[in-house]
C-alpha atoms as a PDB file:
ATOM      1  CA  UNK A   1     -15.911  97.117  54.910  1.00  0.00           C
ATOM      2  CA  UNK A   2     -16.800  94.216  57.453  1.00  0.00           C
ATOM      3  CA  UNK A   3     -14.598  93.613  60.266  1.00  0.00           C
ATOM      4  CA  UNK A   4     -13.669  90.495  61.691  1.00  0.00           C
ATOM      5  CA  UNK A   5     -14.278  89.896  64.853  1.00  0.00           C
ATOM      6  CA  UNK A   6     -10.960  87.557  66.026  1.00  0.00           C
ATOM      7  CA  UNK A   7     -10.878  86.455  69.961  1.00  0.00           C
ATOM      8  CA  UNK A   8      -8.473  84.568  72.115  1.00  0.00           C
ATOM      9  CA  UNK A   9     -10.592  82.325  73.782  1.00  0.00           C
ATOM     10  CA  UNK A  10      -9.858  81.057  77.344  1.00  0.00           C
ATOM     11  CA  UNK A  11     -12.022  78.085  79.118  1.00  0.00           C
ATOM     12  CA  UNK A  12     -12.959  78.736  82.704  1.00  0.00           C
ATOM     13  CA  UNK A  13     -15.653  77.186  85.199  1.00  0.00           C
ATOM     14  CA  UNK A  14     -18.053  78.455  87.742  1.00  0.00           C
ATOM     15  CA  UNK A  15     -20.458  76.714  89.979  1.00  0.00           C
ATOM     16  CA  UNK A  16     -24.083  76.907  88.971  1.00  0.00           C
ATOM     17  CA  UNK A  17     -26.813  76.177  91.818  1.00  0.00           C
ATOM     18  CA  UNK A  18     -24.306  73.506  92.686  1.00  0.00           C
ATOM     19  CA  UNK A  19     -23.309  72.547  88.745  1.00  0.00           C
ATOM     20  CA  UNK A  20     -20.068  73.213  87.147  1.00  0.00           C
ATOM     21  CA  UNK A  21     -20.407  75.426  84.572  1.00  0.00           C
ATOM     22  CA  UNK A  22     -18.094  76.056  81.448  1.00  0.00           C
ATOM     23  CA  UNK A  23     -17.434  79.464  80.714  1.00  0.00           C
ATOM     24  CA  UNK A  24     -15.478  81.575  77.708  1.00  0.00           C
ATOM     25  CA  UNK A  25     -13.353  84.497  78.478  1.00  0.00           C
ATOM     26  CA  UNK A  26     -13.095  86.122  75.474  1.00  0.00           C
ATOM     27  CA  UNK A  27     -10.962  89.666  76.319  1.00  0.00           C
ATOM     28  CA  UNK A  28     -12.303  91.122  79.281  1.00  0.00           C
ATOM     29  CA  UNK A  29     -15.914  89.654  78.590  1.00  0.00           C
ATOM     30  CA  UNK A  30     -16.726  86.215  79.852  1.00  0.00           C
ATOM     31  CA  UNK A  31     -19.704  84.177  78.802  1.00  0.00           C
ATOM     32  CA  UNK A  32     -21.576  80.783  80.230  1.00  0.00           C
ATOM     33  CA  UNK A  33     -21.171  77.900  77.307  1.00  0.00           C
ATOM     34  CA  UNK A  34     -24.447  76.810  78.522  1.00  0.00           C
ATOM     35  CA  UNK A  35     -28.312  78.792  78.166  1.00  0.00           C
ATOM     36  CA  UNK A  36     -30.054  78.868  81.836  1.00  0.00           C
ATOM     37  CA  UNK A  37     -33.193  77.766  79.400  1.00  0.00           C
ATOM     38  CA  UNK A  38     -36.260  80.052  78.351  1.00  0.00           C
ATOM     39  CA  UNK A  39     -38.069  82.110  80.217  1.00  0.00           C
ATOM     40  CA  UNK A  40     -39.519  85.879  79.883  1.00  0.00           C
ATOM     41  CA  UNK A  41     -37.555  88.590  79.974  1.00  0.00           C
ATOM     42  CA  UNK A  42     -38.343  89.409  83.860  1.00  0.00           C
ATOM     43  CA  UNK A  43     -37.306  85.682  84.754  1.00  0.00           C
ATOM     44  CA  UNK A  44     -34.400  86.099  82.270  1.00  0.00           C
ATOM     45  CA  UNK A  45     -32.867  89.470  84.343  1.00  0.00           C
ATOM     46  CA  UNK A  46     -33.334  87.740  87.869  1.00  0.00           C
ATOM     47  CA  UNK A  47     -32.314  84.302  86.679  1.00  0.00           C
ATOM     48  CA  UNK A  48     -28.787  86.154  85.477  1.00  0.00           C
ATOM     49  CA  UNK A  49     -28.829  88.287  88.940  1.00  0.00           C
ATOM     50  CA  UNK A  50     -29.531  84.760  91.266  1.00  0.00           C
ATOM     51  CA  UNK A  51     -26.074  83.789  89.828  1.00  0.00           C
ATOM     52  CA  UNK A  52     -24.408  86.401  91.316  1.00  0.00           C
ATOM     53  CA  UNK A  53     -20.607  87.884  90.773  1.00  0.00           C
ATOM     54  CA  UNK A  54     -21.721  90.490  88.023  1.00  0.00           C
ATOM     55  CA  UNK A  55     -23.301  88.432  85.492  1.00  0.00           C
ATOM     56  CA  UNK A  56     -26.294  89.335  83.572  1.00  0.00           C
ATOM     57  CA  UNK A  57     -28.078  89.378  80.091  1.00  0.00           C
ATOM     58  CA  UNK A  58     -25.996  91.074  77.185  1.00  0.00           C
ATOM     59  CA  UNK A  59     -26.699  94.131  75.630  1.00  0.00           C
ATOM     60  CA  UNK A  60     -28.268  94.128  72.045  1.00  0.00           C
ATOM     61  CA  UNK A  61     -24.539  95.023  71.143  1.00  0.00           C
ATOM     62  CA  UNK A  62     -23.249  91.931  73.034  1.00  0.00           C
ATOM     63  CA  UNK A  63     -25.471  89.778  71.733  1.00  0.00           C
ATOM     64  CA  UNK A  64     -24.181  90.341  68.442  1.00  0.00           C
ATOM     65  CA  UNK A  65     -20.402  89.335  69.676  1.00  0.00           C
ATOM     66  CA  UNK A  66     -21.615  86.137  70.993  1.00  0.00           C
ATOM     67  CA  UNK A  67     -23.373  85.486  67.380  1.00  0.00           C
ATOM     68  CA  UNK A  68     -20.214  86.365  65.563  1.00  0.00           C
ATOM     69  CA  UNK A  69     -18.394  84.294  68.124  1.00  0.00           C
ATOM     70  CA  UNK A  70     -20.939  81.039  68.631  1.00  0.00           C
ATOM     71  CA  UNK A  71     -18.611  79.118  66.864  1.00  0.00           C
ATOM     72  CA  UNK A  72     -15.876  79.521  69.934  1.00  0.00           C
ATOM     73  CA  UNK A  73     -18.501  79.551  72.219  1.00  0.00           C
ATOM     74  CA  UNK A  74     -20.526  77.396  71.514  1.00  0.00           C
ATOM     75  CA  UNK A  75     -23.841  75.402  72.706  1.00  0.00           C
ATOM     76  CA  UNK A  76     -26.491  77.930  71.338  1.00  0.00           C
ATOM     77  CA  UNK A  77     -29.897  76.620  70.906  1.00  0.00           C
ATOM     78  CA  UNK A  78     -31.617  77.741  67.236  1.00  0.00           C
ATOM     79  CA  UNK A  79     -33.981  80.170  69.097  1.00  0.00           C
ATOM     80  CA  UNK A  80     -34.245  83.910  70.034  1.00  0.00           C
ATOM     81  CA  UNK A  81     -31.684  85.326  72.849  1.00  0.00           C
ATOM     82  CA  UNK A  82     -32.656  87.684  75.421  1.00  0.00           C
ATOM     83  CA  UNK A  83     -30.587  91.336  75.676  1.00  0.00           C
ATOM     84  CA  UNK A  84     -30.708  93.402  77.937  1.00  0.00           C
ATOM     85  CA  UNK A  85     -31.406  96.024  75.550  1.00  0.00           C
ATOM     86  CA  UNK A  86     -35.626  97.669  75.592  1.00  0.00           C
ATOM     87  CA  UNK A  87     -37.340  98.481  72.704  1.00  0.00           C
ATOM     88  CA  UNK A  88     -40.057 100.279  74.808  1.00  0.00           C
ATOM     89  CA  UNK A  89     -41.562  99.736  78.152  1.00  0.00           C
ATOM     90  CA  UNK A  90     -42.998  95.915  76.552  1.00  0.00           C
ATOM     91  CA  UNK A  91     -41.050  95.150  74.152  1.00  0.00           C
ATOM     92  CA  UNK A  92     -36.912  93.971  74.315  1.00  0.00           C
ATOM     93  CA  UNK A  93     -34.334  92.824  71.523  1.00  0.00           C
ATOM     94  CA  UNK A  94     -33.816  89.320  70.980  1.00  0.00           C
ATOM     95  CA  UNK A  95     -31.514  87.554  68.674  1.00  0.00           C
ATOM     96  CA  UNK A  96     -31.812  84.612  66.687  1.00  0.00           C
ATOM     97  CA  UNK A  97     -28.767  81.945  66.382  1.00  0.00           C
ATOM     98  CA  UNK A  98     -30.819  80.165  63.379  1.00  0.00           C
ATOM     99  CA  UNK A  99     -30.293  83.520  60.813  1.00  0.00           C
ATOM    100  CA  UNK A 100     -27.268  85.724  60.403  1.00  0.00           C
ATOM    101  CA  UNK A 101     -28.362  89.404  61.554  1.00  0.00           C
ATOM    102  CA  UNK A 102     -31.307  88.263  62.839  1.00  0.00           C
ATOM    103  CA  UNK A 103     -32.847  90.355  65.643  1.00  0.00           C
ATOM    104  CA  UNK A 104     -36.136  91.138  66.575  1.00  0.00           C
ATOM    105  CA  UNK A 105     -37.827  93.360  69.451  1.00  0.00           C
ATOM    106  CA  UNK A 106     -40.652  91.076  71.091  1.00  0.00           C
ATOM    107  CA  UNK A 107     -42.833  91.108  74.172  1.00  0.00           C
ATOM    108  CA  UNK A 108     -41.195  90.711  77.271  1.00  0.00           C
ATOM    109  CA  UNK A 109     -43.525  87.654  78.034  1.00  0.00           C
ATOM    110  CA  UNK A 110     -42.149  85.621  75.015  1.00  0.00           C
ATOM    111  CA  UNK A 111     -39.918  82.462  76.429  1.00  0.00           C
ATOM    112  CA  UNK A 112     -37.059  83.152  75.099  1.00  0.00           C
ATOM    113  CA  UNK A 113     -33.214  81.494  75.444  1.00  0.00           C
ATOM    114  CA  UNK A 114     -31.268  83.031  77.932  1.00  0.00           C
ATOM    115  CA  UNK A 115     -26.958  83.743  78.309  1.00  0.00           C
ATOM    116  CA  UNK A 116     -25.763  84.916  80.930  1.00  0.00           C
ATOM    117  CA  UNK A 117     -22.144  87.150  80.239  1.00  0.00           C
ATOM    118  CA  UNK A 118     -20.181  89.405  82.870  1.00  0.00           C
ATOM    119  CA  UNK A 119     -17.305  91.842  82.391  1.00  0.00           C
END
């Protein structure tokens, strides 16, 4: 039996390197409505950590919540998502937005799109 994920959805907005930045609170978890672009999994972790105030890439877990959510959120690019999640000391999880269930362990020097969430 699949369950369905259903949210309550709240707008807020940060400041990014001197932008305004939409984000989603959905329960405890909020999330930026906007990718910080592509980049490799090291530029991906310290990208999320320059923005300060706890936020970071998503788990491989996480990752699949924002899928099952992009509608709310929205803004997703059709392209592989960083998580935080390894799949050996090279390799890390990524998640496509173009395929439902779609996720893949690649090299940590593939560009790929980047989200940053925080509890």
């Amino acid at each position: 039996m699949k369950t369905l994920l259903l949210f309550a959805a709240i707008a807020l907005s940060i400041n990014v390197f001197g932008q305004d930045i939409k984000t989603i609170k959905i329960d405890n978890f909020e999330v930026m409505s906007q990718d910080l672009g592509e980049m490799t999994m090291e530029e991906a972790v310290k990208a999320c950590a320059d923005l300060g105030d706890g936020w970071r890439l998503p788990t491989k877990e996480e990752l699949k919540m924002l899928y099952e959510n992009r509608d709310k959120i929205g803004g997703f690019a059709d392209y592989g998502y960083w998580s935080s999640t390894e799949s050996g000391s090279s390799d890390a999880w990524l998640r496509s937005f173009v395929m439902a269930d779609n996720q893949f362990a690649a090299p940590k020097s593939f560009a790929g799109s980047v989200r940053a969430v925080r509890d």
